[in-house]
C-alpha atoms as a PDB file:
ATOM      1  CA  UNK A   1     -15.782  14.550   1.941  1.00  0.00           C
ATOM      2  CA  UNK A   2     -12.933  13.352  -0.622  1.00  0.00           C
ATOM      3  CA  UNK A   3     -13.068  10.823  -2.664  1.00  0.00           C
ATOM      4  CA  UNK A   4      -9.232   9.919  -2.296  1.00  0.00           C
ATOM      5  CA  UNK A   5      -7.838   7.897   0.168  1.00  0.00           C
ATOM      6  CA  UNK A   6      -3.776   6.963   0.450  1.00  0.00           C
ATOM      7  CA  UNK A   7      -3.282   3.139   1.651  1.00  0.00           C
ATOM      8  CA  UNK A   8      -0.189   1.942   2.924  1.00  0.00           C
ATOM      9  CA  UNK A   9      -0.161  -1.803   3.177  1.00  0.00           C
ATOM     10  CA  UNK A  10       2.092  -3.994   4.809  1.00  0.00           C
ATOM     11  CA  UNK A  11       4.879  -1.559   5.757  1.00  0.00           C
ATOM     12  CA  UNK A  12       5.856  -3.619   8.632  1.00  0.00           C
ATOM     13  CA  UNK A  13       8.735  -3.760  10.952  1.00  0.00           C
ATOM     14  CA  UNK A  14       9.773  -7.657   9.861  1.00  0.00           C
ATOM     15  CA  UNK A  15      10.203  -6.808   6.285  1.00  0.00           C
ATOM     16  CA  UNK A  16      10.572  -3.296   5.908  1.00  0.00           C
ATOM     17  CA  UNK A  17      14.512  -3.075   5.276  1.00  0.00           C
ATOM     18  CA  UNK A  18      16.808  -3.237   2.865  1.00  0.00           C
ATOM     19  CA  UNK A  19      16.677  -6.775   1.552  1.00  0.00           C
ATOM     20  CA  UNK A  20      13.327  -4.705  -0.588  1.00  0.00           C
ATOM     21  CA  UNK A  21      14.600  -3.487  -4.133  1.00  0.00           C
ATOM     22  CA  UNK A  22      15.367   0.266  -4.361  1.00  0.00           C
ATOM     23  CA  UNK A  23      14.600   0.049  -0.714  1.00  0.00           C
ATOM     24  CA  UNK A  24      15.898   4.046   0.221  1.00  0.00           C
ATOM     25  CA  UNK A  25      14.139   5.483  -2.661  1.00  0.00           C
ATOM     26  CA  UNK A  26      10.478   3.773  -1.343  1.00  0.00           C
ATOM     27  CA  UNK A  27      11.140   4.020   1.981  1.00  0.00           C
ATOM     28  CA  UNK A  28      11.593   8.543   1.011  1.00  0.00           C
ATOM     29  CA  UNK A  29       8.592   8.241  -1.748  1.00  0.00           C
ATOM     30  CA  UNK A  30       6.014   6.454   1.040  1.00  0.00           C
ATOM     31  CA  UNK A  31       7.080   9.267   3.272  1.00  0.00           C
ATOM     32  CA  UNK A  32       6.760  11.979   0.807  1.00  0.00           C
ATOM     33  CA  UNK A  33       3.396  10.924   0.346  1.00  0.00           C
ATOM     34  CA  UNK A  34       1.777  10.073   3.665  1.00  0.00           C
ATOM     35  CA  UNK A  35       3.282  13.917   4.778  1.00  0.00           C
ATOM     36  CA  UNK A  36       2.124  15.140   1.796  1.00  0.00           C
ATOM     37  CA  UNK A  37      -1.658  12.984   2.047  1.00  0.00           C
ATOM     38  CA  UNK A  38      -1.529  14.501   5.984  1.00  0.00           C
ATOM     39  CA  UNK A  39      -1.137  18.181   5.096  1.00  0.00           C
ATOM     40  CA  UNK A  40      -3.711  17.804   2.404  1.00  0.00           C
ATOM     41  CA  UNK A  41      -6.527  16.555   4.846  1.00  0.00           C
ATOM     42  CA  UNK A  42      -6.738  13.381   2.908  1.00  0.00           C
ATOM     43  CA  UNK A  43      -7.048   9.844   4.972  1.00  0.00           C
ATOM     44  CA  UNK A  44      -3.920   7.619   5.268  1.00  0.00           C
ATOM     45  CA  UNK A  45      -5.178   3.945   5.968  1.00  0.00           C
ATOM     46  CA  UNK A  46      -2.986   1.805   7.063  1.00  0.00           C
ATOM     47  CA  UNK A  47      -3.375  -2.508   6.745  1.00  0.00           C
ATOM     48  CA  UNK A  48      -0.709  -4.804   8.660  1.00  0.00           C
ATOM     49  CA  UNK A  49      -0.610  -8.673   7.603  1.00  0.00           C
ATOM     50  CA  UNK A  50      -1.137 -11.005   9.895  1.00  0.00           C
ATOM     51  CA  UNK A  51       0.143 -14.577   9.467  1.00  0.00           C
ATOM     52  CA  UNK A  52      -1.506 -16.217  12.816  1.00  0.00           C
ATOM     53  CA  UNK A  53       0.038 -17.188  16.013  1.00  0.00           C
ATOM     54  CA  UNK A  54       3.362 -18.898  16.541  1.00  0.00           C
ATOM     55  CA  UNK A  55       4.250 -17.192  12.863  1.00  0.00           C
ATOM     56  CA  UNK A  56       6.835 -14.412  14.447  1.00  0.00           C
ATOM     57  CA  UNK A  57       4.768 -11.707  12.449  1.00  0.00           C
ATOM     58  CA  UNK A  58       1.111 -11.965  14.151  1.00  0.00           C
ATOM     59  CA  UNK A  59      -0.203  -9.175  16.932  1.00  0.00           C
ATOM     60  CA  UNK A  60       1.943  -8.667  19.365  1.00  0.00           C
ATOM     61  CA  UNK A  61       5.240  -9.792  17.788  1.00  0.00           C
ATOM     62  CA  UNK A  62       7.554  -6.884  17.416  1.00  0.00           C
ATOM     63  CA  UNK A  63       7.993  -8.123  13.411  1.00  0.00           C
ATOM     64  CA  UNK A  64       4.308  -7.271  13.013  1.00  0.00           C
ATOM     65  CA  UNK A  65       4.332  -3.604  13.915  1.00  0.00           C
ATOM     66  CA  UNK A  66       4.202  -1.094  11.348  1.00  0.00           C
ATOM     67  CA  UNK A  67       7.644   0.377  10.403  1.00  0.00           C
ATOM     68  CA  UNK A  68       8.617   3.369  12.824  1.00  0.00           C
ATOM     69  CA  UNK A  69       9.261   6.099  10.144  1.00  0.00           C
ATOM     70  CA  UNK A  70       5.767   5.392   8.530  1.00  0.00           C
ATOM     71  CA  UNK A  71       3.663   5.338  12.144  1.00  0.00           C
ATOM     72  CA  UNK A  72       0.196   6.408  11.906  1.00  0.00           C
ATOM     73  CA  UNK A  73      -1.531   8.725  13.957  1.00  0.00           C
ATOM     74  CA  UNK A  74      -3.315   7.983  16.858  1.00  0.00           C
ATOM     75  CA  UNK A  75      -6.452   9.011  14.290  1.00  0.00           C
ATOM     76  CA  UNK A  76      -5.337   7.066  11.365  1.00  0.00           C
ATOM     77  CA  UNK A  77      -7.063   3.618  10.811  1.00  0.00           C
ATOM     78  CA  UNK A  78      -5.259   0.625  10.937  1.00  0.00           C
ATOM     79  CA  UNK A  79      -6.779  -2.790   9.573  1.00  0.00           C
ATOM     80  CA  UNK A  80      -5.160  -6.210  10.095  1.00  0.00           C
ATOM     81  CA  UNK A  81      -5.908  -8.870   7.369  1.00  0.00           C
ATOM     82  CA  UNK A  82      -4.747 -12.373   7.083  1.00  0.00           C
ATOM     83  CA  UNK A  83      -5.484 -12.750   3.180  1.00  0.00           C
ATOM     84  CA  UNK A  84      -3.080 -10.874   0.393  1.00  0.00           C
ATOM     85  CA  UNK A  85      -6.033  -8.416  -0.739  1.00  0.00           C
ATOM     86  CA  UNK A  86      -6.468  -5.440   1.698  1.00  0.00           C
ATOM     87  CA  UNK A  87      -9.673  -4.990   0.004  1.00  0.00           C
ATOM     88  CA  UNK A  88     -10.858  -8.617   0.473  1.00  0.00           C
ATOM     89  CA  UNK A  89     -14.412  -8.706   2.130  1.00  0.00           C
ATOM     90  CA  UNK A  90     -13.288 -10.391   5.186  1.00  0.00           C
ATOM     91  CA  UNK A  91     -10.907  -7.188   5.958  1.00  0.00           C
ATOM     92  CA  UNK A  92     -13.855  -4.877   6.477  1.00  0.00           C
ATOM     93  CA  UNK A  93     -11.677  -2.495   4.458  1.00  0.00           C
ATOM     94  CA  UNK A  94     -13.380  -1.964   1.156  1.00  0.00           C
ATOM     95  CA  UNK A  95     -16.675  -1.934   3.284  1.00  0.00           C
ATOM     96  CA  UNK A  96     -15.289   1.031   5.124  1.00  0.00           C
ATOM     97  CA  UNK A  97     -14.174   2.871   1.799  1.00  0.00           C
ATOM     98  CA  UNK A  98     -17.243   2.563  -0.096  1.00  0.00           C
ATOM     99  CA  UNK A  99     -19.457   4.229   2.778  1.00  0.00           C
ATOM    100  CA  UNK A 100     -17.317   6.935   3.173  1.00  0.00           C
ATOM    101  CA  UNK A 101     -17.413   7.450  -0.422  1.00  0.00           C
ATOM    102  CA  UNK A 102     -13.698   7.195  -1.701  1.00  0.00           C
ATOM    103  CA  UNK A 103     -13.494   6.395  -5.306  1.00  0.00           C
ATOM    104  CA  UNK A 104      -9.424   6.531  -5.979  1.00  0.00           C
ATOM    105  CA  UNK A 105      -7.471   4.282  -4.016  1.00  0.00           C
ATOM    106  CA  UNK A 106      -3.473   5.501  -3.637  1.00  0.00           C
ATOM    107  CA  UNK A 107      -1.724   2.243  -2.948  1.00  0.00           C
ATOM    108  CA  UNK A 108       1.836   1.796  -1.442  1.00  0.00           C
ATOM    109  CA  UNK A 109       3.922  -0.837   0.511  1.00  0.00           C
ATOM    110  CA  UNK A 110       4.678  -4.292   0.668  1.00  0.00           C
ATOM    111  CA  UNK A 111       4.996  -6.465  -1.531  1.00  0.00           C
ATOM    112  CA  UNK A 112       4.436  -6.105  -4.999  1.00  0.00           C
ATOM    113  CA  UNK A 113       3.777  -9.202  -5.974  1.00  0.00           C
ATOM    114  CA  UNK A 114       1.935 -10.987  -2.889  1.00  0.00           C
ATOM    115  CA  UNK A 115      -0.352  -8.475  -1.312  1.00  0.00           C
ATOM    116  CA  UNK A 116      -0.016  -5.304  -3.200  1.00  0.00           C
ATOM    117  CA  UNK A 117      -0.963  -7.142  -6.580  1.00  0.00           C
ATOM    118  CA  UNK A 118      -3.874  -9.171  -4.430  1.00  0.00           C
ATOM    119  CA  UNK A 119      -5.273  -5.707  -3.583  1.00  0.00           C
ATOM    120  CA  UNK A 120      -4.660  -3.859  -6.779  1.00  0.00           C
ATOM    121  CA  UNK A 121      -6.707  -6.614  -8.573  1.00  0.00           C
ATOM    122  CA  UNK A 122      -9.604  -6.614  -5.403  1.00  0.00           C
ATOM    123  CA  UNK A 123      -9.670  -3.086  -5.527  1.00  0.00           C
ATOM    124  CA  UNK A 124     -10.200  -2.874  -9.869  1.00  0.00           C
ATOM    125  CA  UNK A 125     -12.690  -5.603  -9.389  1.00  0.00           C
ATOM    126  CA  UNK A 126     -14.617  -3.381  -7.017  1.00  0.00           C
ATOM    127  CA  UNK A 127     -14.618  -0.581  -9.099  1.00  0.00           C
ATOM    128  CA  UNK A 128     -12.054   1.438  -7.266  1.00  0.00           C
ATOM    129  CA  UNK A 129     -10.075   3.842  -9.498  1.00  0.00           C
ATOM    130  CA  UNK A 130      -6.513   2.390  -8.497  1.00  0.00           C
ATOM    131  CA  UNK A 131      -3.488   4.798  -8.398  1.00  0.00           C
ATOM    132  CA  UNK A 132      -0.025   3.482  -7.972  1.00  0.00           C
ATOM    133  CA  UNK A 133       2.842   5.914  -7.957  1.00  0.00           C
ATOM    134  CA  UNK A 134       6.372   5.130  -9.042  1.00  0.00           C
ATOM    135  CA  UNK A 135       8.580   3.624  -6.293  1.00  0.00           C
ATOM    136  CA  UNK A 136       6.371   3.161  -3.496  1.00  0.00           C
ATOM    137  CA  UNK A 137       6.211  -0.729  -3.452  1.00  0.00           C
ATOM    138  CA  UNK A 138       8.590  -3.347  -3.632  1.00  0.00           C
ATOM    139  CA  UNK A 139       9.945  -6.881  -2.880  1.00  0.00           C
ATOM    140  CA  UNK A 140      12.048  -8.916  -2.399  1.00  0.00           C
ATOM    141  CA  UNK A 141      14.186 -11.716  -4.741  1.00  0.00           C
ATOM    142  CA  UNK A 142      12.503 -15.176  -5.104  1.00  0.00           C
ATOM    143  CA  UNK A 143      13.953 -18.097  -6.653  1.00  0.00           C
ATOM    144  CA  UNK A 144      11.383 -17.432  -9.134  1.00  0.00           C
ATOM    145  CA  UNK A 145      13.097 -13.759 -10.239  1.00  0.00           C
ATOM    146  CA  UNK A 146      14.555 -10.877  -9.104  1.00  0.00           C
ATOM    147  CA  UNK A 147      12.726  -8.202  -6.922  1.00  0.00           C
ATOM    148  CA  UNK A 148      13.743  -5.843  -9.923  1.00  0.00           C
ATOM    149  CA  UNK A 149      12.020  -7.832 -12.372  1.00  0.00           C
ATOM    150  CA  UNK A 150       9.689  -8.549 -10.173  1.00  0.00           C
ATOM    151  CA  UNK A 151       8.903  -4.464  -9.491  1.00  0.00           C
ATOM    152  CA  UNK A 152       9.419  -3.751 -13.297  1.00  0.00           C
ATOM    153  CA  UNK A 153       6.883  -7.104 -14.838  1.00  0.00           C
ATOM    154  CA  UNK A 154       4.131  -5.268 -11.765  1.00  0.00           C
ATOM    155  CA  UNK A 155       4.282  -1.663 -12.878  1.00  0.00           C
ATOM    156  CA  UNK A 156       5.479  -1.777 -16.141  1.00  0.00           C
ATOM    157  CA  UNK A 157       3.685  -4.071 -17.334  1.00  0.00           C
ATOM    158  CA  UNK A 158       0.926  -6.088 -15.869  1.00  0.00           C
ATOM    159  CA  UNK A 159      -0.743  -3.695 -13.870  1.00  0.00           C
ATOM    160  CA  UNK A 160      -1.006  -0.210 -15.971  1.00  0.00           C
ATOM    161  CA  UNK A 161      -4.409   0.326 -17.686  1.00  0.00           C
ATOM    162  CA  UNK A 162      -5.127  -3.097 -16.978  1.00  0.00           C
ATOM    163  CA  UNK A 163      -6.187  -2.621 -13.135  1.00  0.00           C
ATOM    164  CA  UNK A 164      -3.995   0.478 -12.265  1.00  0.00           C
ATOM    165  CA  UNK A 165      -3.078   3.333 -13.276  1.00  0.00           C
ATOM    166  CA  UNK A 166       0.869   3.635 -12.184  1.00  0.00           C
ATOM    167  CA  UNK A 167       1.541   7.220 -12.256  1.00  0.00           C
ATOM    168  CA  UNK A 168       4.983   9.231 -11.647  1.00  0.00           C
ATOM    169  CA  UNK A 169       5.306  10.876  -8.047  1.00  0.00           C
ATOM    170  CA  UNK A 170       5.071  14.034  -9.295  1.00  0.00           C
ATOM    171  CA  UNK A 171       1.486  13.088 -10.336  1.00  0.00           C
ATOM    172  CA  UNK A 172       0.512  11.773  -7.263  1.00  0.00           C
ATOM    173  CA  UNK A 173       1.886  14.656  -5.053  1.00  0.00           C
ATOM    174  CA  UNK A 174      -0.390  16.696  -7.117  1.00  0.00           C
ATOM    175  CA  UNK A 175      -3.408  14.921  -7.031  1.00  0.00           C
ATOM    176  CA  UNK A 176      -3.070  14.736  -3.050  1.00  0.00           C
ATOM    177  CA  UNK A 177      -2.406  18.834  -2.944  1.00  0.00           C
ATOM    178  CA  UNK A 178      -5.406  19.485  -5.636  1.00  0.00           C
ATOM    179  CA  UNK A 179      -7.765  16.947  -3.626  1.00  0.00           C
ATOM    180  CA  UNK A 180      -7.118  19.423  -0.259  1.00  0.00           C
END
């Protein structure tokens, strides 16, 4: 059984584009790594946000679905949240992780300072060794700052060796390979 698991959160269809900051360069990274996390054997879990009926992006709106060129496998688990931490109790998520024995969580998607930090922070709370590779998570701009900023204040600062370890893509492509 590994102890690794790669997450992809909120890669879906209504804001997966390029209004997101370095938008190509995630978009090729979360690829990279959920081919590289399939050919390795290791599980790709995916979460999809749900902000309730009548919201445009709830099940069954076309906004909600998870981005085409990131589409899981008709094995791959999918869990649908309506709370910015995938690893919230109410999720079931973190539940599911724990009794298969995963203690490194590889986390990618959207957005880096809603639901990606809310998880980040869950996930460190739980004990979760939290991995965060460069360029695989993103935002957008707020009237508050720029999604650059925002990506650079997340992983530059706030979140490495405080509840993350944000690690080049060259250092996650190898711990997915030597975890095979």
């Amino acid at each position: 059984m590994k102890d690794i698991v790669l997450l992809v959160i909120d890669t879906q269809k209504g804001i997966t584009d390029s209004r997101l900051f370095a938008f190509e360069r995630v978009k090729s990274n979360i690829k990279t790594l959920i081919e590289k996390a399939r050919k390795s054997g290791i599980e790709v879990v995916f979460v999809q946000h749900d902000d309730g009926e009548g919201s445009g992006f709830s099940a069954g709106n076309e906004d909600f679905e998870i981005f085409e060129e990131f589409k899981p496998k008709e094995s791959e688990k999918i869990f649908v949240k309506t709370v910015n931490s995938a690893l919230h109790k109410s999720v079931g998520l973190s539940e599911y992780l724990a009794n298969k024995g995963v203690k490194k969580i590889i986390t990618v998607g959207l957005q880096t300072n809603f639901c990606i930090d809310a998880t980040l922070h869950t996930g460190f709370d739980l004990g979760f060794e939290m991995l965060v590779p460069e360029y695989t998570n993103s935002t957008f701009d707020s009237e508050y700052m720029s999604a650059e900023c925002a990506y650079r204040y997340y992983n530059e600062f706030l979140w490495n060796g405080r509840f993350a370890k944000c690690i080049s893509m060259s250092e996650a492509c190898e711990l997915l390979e030597r975890n095979q």
